[in-house]
PDB file of N, CA and C in Angstrom:
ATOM      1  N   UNK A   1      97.490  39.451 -76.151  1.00  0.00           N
ATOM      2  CA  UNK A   1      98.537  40.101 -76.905  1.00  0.00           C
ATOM      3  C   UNK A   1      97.993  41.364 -77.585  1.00  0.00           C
ATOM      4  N   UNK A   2      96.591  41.377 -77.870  1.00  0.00           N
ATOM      5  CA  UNK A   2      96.130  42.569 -78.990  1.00  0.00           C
ATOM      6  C   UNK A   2      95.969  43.856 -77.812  1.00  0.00           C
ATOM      7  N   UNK A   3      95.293  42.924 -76.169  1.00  0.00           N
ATOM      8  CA  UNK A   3      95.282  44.076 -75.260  1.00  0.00           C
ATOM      9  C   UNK A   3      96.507  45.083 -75.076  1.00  0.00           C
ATOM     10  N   UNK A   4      97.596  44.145 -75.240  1.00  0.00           N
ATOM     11  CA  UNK A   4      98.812  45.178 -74.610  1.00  0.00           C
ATOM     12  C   UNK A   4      99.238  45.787 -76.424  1.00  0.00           C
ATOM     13  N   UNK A   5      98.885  45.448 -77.304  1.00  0.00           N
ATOM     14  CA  UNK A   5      99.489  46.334 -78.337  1.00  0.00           C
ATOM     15  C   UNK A   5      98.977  47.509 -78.345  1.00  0.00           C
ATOM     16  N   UNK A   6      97.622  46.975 -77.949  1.00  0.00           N
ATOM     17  CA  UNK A   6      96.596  48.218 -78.560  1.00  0.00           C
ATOM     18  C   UNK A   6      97.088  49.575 -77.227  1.00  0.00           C
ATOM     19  N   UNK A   7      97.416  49.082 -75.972  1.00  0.00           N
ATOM     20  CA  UNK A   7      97.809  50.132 -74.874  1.00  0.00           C
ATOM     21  C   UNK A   7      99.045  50.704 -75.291  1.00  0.00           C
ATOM     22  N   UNK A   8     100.201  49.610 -75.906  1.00  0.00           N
ATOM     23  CA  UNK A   8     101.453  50.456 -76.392  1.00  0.00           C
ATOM     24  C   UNK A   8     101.255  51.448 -77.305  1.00  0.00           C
ATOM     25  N   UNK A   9      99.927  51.391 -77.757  1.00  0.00           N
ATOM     26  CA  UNK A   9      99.938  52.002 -79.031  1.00  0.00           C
ATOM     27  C   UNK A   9      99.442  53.256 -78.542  1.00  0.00           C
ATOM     28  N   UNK A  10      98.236  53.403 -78.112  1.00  0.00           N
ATOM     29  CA  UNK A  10      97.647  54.521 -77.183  1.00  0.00           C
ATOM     30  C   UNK A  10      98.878  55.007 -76.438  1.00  0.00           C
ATOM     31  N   UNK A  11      99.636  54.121 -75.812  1.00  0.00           N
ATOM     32  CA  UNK A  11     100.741  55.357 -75.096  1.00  0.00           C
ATOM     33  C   UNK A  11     101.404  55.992 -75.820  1.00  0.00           C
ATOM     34  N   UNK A  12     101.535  55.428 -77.414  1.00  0.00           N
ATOM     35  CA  UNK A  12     102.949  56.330 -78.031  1.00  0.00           C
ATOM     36  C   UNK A  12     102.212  57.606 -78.589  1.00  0.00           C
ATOM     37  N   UNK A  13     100.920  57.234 -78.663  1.00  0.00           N
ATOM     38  CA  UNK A  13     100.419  58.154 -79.303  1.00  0.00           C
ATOM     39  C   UNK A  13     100.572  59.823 -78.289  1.00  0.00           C
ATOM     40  N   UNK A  14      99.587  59.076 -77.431  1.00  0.00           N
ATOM     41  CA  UNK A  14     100.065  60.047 -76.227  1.00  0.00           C
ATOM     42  C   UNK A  14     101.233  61.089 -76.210  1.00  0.00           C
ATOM     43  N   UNK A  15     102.436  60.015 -76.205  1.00  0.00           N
ATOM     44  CA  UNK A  15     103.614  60.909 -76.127  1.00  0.00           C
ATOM     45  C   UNK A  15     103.773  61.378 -77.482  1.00  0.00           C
ATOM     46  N   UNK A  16     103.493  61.108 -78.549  1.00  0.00           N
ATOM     47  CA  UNK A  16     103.947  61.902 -79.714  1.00  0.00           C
ATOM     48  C   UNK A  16     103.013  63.232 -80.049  1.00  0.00           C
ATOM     49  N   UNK A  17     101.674  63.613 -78.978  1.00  0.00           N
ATOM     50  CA  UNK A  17     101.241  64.538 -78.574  1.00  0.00           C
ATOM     51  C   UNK A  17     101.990  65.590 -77.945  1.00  0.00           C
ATOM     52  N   UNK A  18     102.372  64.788 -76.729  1.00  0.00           N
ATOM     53  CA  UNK A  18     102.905  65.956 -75.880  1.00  0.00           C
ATOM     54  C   UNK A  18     104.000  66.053 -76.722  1.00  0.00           C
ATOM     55  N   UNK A  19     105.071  65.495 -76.930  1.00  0.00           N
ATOM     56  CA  UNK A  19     105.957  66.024 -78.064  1.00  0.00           C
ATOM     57  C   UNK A  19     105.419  67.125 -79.269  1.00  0.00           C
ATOM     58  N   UNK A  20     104.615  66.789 -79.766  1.00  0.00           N
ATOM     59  CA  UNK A  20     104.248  68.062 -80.389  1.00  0.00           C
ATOM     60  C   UNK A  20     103.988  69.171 -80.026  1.00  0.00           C
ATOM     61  N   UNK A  21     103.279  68.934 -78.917  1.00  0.00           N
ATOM     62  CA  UNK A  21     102.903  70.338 -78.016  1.00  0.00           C
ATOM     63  C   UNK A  21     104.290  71.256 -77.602  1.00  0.00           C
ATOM     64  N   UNK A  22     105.446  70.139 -77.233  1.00  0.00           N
ATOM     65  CA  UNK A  22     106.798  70.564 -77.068  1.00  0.00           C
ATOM     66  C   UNK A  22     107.255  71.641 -77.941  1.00  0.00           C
ATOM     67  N   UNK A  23     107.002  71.218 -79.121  1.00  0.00           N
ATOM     68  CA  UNK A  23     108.007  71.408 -80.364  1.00  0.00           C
ATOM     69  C   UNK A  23     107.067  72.952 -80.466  1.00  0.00           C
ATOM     70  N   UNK A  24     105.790  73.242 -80.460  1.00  0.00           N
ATOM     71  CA  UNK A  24     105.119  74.275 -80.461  1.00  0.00           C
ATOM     72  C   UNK A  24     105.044  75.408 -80.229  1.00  0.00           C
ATOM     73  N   UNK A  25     105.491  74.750 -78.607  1.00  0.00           N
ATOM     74  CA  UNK A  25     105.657  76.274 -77.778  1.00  0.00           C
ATOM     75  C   UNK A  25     107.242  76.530 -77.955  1.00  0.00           C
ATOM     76  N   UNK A  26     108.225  75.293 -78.207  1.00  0.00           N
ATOM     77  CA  UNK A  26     109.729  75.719 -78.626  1.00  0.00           C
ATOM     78  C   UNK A  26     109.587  76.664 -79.823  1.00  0.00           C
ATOM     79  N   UNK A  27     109.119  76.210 -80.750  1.00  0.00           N
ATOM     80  CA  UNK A  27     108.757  77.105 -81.917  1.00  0.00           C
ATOM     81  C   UNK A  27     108.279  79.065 -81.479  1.00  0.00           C
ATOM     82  N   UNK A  28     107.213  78.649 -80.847  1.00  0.00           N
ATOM     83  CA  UNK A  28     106.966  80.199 -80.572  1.00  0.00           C
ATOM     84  C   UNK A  28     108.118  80.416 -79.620  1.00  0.00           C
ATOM     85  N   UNK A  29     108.572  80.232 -78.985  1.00  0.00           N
ATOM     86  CA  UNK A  29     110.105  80.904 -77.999  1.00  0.00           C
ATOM     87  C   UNK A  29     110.926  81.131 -78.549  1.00  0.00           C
ATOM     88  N   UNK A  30     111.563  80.782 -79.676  1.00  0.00           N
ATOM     89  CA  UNK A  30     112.220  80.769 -80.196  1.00  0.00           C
ATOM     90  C   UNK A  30     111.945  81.909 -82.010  1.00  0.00           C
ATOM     91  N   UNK A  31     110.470  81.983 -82.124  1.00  0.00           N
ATOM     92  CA  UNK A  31     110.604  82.970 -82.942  1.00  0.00           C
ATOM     93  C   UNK A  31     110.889  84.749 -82.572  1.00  0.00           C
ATOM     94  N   UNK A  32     110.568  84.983 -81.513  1.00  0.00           N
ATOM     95  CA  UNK A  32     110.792  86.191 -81.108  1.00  0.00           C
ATOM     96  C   UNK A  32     112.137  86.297 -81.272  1.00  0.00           C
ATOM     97  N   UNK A  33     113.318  85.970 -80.290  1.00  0.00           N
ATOM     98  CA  UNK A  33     114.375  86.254 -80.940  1.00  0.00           C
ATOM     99  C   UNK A  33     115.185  86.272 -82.259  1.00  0.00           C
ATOM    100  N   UNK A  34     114.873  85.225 -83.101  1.00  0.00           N
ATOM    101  CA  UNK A  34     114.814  85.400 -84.341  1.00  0.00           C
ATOM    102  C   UNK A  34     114.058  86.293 -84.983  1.00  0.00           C
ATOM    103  N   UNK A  35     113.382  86.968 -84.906  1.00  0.00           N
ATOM    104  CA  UNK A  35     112.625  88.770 -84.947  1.00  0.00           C
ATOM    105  C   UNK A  35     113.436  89.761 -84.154  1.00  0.00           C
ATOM    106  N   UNK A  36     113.701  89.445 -83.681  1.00  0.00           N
ATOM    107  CA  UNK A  36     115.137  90.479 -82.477  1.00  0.00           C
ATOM    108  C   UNK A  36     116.311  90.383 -83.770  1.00  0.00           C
ATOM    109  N   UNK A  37     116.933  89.219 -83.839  1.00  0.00           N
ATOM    110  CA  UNK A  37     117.974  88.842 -84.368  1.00  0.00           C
ATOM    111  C   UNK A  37     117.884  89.539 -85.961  1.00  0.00           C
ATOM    112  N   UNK A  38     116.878  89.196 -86.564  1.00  0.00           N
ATOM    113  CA  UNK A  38     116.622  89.985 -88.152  1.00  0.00           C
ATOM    114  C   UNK A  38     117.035  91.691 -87.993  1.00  0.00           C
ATOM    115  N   UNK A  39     116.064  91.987 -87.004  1.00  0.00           N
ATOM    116  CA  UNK A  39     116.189  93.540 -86.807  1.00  0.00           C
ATOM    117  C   UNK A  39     117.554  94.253 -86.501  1.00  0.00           C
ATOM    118  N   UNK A  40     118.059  93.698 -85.609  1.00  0.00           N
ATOM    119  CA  UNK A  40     118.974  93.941 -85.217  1.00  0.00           C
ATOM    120  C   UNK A  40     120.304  93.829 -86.690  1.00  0.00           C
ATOM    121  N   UNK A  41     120.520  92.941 -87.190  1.00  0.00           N
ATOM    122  CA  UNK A  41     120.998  92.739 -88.418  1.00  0.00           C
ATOM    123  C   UNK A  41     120.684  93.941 -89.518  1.00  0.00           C
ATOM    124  N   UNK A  42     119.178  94.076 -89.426  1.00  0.00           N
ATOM    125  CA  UNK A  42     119.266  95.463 -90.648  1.00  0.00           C
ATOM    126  C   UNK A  42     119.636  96.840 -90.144  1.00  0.00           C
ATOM    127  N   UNK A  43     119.793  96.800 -88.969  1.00  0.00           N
ATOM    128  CA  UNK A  43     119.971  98.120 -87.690  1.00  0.00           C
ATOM    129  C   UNK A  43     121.126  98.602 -88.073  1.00  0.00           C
ATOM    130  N   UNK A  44     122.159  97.192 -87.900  1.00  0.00           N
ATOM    131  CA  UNK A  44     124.117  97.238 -87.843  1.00  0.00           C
ATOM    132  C   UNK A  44     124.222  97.832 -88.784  1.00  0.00           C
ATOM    133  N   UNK A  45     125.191  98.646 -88.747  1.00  0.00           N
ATOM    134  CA  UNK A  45     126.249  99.520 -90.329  1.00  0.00           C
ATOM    135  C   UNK A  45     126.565  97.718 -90.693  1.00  0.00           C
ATOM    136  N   UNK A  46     127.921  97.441 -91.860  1.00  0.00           N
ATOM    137  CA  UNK A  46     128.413  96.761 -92.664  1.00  0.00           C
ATOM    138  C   UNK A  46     129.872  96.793 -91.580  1.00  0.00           C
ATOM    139  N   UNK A  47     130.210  97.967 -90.831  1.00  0.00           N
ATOM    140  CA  UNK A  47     131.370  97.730 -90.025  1.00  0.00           C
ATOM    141  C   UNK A  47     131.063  96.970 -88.638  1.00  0.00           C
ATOM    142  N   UNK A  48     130.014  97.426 -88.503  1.00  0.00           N
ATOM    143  CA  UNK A  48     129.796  96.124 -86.940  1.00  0.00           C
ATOM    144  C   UNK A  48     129.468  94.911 -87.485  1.00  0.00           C
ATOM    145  N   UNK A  49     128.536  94.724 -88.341  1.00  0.00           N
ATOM    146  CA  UNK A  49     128.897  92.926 -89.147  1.00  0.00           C
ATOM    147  C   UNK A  49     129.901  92.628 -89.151  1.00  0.00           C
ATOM    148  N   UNK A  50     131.020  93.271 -89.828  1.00  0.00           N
ATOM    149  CA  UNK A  50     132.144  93.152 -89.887  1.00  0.00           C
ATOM    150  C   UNK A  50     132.952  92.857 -88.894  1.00  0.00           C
ATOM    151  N   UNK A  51     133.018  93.699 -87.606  1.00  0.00           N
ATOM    152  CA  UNK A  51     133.625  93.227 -86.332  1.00  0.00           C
ATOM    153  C   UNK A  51     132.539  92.305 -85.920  1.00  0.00           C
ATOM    154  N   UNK A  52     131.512  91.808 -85.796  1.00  0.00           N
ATOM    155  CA  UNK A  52     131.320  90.686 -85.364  1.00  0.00           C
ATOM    156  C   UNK A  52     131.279  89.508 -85.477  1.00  0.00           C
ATOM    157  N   UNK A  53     131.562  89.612 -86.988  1.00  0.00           N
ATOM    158  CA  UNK A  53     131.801  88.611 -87.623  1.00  0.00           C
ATOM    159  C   UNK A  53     133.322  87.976 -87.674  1.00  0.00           C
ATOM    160  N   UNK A  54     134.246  88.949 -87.229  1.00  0.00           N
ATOM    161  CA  UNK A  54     135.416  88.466 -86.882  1.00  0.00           C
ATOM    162  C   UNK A  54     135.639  88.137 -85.450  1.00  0.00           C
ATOM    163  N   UNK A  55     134.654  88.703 -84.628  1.00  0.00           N
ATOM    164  CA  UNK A  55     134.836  88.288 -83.019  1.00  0.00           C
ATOM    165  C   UNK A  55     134.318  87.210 -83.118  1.00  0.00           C
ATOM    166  N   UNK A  56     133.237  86.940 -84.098  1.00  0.00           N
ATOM    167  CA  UNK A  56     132.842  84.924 -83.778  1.00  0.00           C
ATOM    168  C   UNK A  56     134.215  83.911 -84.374  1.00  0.00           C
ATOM    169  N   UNK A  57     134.757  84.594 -85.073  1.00  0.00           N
ATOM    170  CA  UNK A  57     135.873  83.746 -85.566  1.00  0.00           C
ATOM    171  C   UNK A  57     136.982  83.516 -84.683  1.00  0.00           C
ATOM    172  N   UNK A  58     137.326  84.752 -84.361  1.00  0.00           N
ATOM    173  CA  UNK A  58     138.453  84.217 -83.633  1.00  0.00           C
ATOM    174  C   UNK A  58     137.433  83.856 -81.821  1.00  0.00           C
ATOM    175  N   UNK A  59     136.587  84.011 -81.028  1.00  0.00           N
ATOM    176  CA  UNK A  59     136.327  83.574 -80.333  1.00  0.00           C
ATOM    177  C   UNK A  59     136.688  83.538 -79.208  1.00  0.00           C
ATOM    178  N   UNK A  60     137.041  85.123 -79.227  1.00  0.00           N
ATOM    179  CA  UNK A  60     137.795  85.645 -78.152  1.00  0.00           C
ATOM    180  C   UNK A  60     136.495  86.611 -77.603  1.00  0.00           C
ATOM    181  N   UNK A  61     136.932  86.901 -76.159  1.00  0.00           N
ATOM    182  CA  UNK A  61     135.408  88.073 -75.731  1.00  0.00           C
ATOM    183  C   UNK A  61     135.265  89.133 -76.467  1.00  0.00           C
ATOM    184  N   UNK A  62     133.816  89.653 -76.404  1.00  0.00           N
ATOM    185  CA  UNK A  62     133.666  90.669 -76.926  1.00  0.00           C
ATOM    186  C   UNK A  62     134.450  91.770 -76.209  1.00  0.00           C
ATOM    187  N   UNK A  63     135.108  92.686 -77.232  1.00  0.00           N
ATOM    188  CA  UNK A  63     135.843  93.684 -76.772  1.00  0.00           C
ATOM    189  C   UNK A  63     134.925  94.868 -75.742  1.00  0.00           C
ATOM    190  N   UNK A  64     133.684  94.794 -76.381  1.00  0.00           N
ATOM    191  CA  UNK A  64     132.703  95.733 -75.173  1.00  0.00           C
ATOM    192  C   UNK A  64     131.776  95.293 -74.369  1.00  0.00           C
ATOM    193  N   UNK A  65     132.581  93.911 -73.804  1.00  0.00           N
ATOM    194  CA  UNK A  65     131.521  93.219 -72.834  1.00  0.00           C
ATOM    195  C   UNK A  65     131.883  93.394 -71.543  1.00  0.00           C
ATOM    196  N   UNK A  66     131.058  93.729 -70.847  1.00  0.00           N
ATOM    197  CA  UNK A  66     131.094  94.482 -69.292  1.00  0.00           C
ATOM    198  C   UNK A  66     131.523  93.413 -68.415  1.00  0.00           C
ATOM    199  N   UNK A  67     131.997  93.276 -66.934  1.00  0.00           N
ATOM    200  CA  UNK A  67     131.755  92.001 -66.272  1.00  0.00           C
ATOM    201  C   UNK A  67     130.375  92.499 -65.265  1.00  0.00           C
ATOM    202  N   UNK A  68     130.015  94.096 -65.711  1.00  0.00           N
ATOM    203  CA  UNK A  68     129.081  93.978 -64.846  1.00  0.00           C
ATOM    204  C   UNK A  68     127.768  93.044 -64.603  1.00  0.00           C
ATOM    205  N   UNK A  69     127.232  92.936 -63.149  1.00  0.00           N
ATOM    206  CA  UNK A  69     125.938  92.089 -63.044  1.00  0.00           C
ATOM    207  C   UNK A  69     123.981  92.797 -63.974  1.00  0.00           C
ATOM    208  N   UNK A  70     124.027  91.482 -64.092  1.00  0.00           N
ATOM    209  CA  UNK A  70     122.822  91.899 -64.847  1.00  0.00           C
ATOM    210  C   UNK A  70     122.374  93.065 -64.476  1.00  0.00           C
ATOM    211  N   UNK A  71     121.463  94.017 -65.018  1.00  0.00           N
ATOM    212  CA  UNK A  71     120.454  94.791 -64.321  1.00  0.00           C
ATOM    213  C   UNK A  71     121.347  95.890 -64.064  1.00  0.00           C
ATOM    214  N   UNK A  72     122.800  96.445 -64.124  1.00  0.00           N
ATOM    215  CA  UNK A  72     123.599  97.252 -63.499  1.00  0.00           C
ATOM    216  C   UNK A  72     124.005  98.276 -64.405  1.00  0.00           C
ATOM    217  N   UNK A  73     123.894  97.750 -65.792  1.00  0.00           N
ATOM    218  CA  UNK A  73     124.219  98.316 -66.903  1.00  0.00           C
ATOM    219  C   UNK A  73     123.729  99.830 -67.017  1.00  0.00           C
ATOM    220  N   UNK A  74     124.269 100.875 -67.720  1.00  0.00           N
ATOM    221  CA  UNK A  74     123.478 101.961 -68.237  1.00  0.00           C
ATOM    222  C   UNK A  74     123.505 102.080 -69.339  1.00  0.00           C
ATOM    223  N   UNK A  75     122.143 102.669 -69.569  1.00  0.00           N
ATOM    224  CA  UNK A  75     121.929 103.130 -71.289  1.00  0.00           C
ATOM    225  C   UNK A  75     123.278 104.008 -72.058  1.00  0.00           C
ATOM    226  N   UNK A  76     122.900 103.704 -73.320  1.00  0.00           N
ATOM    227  CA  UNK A  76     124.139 104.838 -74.168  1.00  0.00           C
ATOM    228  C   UNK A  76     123.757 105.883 -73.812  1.00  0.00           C
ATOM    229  N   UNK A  77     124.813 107.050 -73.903  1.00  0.00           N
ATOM    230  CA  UNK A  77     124.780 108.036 -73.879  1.00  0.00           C
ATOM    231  C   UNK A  77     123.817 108.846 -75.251  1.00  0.00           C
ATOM    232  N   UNK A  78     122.992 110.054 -74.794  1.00  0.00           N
ATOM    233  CA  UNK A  78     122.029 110.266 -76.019  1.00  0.00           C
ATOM    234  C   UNK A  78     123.410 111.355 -76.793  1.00  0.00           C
ATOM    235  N   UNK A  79     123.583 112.014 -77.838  1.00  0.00           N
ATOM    236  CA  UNK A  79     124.309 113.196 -78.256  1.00  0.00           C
ATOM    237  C   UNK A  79     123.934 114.006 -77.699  1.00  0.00           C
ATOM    238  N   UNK A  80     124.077 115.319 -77.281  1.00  0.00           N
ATOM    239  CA  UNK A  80     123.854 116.760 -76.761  1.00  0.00           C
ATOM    240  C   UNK A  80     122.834 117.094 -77.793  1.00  0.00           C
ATOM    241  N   UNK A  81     123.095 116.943 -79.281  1.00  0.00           N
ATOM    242  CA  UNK A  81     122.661 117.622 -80.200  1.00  0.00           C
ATOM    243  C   UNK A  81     121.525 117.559 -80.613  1.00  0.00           C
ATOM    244  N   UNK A  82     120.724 115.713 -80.028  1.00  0.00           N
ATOM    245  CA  UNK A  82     119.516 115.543 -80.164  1.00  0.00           C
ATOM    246  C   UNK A  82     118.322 116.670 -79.690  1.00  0.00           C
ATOM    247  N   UNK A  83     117.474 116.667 -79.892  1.00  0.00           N
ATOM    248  CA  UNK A  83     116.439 117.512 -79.266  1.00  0.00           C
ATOM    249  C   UNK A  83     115.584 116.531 -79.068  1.00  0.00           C
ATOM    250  N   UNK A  84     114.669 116.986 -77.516  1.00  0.00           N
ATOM    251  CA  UNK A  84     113.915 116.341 -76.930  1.00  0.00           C
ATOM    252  C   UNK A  84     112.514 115.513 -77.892  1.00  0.00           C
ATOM    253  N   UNK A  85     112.142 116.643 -78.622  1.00  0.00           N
ATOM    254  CA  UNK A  85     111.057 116.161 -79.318  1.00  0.00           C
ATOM    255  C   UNK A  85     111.157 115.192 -80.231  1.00  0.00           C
ATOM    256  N   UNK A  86     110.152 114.299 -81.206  1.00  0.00           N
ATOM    257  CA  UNK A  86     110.138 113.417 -82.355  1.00  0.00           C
ATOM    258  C   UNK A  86     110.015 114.515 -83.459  1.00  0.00           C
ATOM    259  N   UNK A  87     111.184 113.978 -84.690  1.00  0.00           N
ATOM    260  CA  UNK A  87     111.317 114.733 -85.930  1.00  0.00           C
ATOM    261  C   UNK A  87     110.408 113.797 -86.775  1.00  0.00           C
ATOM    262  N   UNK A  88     110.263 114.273 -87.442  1.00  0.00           N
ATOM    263  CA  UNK A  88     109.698 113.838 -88.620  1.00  0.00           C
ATOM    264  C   UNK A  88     110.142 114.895 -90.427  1.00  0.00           C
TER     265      UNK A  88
END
């Protein structure tokens, strides 16, 4: 009886390893976008919070969501007015 406790016991241990290891690398996958997600938040004016915060409510599509396929998309348009170089 002590043989097979002592093996149940070694196995749980086991798995409550790899479970941790789980939870680890979920952790790091999951912090990058939450670093995306912050930034992006201090980026928005108070009026795109605003509309997005009412597009999660009512839960209807986003009004500027493409049906195009991944990868097909194009960048925004830059202004004319920009100039090529970095200001400072």
């Amino acid at each position: 009886m002590d043989l097979l406790k002592s093996y149940l016991m070694y196995v749980v241990r086991e798995e409550v390893e790899v479970l941790k290891e789980q939870i680890r690398e979920f952790r790091e996958k999951n912090s990058q976008p939450k670093q995306e997600n912050n930034l992006l938040k201090t980026l928005a004016s108070p009026e795109q919070l605003a509309q997005f915060q009412a597009w999660l409510q009512t839960g209807s599509p986003h009004p500027h969501a493409t049906l195009q396929p991944q990868g097909t998309t194009q960048p925004p348009a830059q202004p004319a007015s920009q100039g090529s170089g970095p200001t400072m």
